[in-house]
PDB file of N, CA and C in Angstrom:
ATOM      1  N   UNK A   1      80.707  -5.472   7.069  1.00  0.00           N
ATOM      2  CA  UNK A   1      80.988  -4.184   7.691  1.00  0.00           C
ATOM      3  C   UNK A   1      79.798  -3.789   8.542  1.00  0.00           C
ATOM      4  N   UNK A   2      79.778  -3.687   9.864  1.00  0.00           N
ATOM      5  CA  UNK A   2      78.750  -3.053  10.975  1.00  0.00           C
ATOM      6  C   UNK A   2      78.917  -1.579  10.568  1.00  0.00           C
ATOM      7  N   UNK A   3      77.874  -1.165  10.981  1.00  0.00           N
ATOM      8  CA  UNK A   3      77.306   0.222  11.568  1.00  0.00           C
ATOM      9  C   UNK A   3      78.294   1.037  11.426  1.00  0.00           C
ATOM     10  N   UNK A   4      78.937   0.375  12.917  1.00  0.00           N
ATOM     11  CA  UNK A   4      80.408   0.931  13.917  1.00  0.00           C
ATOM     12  C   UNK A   4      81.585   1.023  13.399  1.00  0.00           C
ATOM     13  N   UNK A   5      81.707   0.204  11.994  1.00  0.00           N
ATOM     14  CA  UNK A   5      82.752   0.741  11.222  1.00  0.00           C
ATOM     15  C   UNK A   5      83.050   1.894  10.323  1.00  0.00           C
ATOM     16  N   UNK A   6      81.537   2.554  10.719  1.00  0.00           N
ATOM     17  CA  UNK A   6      81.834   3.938   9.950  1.00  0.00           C
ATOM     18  C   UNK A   6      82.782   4.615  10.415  1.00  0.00           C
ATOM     19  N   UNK A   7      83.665   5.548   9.949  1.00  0.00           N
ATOM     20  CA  UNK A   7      84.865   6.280  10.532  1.00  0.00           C
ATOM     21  C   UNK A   7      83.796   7.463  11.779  1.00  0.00           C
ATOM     22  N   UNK A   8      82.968   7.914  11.343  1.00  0.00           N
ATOM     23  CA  UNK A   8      81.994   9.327  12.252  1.00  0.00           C
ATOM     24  C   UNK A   8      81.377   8.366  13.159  1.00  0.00           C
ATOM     25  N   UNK A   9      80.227   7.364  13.088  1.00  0.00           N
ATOM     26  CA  UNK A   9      79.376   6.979  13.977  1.00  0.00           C
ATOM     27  C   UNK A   9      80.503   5.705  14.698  1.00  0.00           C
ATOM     28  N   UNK A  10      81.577   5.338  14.407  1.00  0.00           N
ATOM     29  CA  UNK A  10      82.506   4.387  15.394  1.00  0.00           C
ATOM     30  C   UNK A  10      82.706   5.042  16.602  1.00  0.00           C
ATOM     31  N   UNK A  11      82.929   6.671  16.537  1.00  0.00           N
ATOM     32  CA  UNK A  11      83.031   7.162  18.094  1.00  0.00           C
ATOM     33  C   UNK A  11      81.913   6.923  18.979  1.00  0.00           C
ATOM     34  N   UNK A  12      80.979   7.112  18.407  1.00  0.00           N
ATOM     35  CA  UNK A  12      79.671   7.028  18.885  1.00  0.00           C
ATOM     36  C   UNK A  12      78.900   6.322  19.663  1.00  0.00           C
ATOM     37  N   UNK A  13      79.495   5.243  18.684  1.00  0.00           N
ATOM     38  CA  UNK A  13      79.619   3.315  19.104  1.00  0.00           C
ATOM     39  C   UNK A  13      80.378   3.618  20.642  1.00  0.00           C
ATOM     40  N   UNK A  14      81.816   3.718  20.392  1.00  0.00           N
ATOM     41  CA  UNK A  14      82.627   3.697  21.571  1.00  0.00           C
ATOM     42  C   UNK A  14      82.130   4.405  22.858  1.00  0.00           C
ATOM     43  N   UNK A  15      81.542   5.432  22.529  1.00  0.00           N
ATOM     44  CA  UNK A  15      80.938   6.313  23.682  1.00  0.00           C
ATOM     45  C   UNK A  15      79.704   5.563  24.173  1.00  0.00           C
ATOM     46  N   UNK A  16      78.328   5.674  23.576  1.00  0.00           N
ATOM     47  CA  UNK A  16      77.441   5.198  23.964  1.00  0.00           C
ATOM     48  C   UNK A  16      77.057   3.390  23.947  1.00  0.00           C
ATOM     49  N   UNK A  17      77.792   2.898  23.095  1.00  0.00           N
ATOM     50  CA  UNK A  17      77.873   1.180  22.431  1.00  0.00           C
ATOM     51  C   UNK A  17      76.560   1.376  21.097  1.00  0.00           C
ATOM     52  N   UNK A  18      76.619   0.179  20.954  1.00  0.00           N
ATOM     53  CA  UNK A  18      76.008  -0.235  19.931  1.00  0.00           C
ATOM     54  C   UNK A  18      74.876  -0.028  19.421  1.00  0.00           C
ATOM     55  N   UNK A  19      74.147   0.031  20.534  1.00  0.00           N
ATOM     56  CA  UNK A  19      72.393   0.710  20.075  1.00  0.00           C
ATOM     57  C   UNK A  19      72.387   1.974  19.519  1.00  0.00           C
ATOM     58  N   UNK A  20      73.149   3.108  20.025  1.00  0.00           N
ATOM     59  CA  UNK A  20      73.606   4.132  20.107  1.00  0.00           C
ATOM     60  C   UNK A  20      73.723   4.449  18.149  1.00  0.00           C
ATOM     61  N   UNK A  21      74.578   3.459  17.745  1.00  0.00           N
ATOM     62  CA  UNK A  21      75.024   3.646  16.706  1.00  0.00           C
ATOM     63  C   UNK A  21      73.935   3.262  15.358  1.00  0.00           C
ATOM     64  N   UNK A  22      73.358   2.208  16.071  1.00  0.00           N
ATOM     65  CA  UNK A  22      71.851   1.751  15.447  1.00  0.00           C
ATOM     66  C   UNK A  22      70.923   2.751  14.989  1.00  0.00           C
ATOM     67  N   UNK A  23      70.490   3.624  16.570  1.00  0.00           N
ATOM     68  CA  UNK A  23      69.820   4.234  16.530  1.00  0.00           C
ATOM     69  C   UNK A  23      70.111   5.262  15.400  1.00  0.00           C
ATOM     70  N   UNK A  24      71.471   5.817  15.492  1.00  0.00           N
ATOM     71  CA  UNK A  24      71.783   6.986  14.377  1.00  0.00           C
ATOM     72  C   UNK A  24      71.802   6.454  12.973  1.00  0.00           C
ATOM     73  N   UNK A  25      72.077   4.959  12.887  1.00  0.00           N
ATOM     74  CA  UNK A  25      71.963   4.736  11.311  1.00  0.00           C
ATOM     75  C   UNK A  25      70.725   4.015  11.031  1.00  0.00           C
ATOM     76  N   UNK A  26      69.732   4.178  11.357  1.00  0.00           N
ATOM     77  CA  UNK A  26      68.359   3.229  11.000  1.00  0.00           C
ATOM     78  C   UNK A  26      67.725   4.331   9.890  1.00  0.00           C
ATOM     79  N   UNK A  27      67.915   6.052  10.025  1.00  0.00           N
ATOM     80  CA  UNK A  27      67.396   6.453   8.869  1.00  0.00           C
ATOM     81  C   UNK A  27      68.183   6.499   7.553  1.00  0.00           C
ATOM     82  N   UNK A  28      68.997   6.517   7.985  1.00  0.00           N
ATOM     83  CA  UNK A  28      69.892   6.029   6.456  1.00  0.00           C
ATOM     84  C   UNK A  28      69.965   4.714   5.902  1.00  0.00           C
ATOM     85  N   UNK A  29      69.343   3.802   6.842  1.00  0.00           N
ATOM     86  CA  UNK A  29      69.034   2.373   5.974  1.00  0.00           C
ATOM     87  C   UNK A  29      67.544   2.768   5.623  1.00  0.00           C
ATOM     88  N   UNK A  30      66.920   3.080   6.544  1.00  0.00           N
ATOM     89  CA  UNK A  30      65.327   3.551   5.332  1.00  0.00           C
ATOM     90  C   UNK A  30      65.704   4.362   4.489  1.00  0.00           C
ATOM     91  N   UNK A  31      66.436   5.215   4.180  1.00  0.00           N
ATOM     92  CA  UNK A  31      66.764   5.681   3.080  1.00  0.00           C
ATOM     93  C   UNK A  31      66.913   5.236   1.821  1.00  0.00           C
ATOM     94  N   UNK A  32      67.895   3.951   2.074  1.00  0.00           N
ATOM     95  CA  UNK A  32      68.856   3.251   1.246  1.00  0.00           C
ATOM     96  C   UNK A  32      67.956   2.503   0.735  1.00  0.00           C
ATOM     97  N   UNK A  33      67.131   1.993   1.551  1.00  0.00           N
ATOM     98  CA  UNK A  33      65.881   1.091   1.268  1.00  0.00           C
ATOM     99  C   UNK A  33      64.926   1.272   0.170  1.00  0.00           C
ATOM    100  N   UNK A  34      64.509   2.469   0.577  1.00  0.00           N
ATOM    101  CA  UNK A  34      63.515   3.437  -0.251  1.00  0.00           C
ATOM    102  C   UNK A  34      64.171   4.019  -1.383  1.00  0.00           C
ATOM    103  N   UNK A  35      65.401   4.353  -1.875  1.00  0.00           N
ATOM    104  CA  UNK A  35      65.863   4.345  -2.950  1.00  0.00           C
ATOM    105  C   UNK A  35      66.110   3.355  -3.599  1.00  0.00           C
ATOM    106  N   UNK A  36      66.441   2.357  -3.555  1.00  0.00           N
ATOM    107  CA  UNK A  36      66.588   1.057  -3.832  1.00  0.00           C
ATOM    108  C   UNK A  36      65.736   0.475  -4.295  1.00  0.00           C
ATOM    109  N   UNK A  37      64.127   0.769  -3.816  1.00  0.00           N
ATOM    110  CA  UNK A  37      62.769   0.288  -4.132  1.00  0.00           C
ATOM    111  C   UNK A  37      62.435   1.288  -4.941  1.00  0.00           C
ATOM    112  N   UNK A  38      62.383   2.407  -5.297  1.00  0.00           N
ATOM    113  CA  UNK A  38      62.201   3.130  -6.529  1.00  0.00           C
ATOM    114  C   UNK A  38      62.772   3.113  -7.590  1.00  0.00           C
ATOM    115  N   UNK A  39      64.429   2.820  -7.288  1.00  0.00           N
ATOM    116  CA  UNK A  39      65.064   2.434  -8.670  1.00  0.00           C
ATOM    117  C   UNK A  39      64.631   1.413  -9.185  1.00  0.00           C
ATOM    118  N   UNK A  40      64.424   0.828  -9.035  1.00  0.00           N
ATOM    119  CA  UNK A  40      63.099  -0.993  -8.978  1.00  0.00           C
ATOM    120  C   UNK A  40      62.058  -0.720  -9.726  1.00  0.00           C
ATOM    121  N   UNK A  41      61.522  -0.227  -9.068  1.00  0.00           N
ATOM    122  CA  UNK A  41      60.235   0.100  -9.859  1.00  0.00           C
ATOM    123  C   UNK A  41      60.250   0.641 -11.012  1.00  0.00           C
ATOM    124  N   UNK A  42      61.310   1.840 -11.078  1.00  0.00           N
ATOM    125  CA  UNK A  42      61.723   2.856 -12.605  1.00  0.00           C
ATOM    126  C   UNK A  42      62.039   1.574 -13.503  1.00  0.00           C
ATOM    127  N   UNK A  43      63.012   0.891 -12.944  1.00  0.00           N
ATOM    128  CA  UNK A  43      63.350  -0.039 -14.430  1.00  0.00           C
ATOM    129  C   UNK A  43      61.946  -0.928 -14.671  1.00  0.00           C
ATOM    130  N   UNK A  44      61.292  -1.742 -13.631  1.00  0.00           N
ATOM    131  CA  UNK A  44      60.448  -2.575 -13.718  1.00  0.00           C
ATOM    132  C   UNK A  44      58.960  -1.627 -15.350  1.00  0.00           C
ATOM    133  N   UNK A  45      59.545  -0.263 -14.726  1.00  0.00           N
ATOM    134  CA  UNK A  45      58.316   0.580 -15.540  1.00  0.00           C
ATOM    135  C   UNK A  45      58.768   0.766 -16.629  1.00  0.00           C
ATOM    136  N   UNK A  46      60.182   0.751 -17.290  1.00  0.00           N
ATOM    137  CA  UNK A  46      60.590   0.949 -18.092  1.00  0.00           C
ATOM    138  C   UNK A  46      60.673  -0.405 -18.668  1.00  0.00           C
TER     139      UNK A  46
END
């Protein structure tokens, strides 16, 4: 599943293309990232 298959940022895609859609989801993959690496660590600490 791309980016662009989100139902909200697919218009987005269509309007501006692909970078467009990048650009709007790159903080929600650092997000995802950074939660992901703390839940990690919690168990690793536990």
């Amino acid at each position: 599943m791309g980016v662009c298959d989100v139902p909200v940022i697919s218009t987005v895609c269509d309007i501006a293309g692909d970078a467009a859609g990048a650009l709007i989801s790159a903080p929600f993959d650092w997000l995802a990232q950074a939660m992901g690496a703390a839940a990690g660590w919690l168990i690793e600490a536990v």
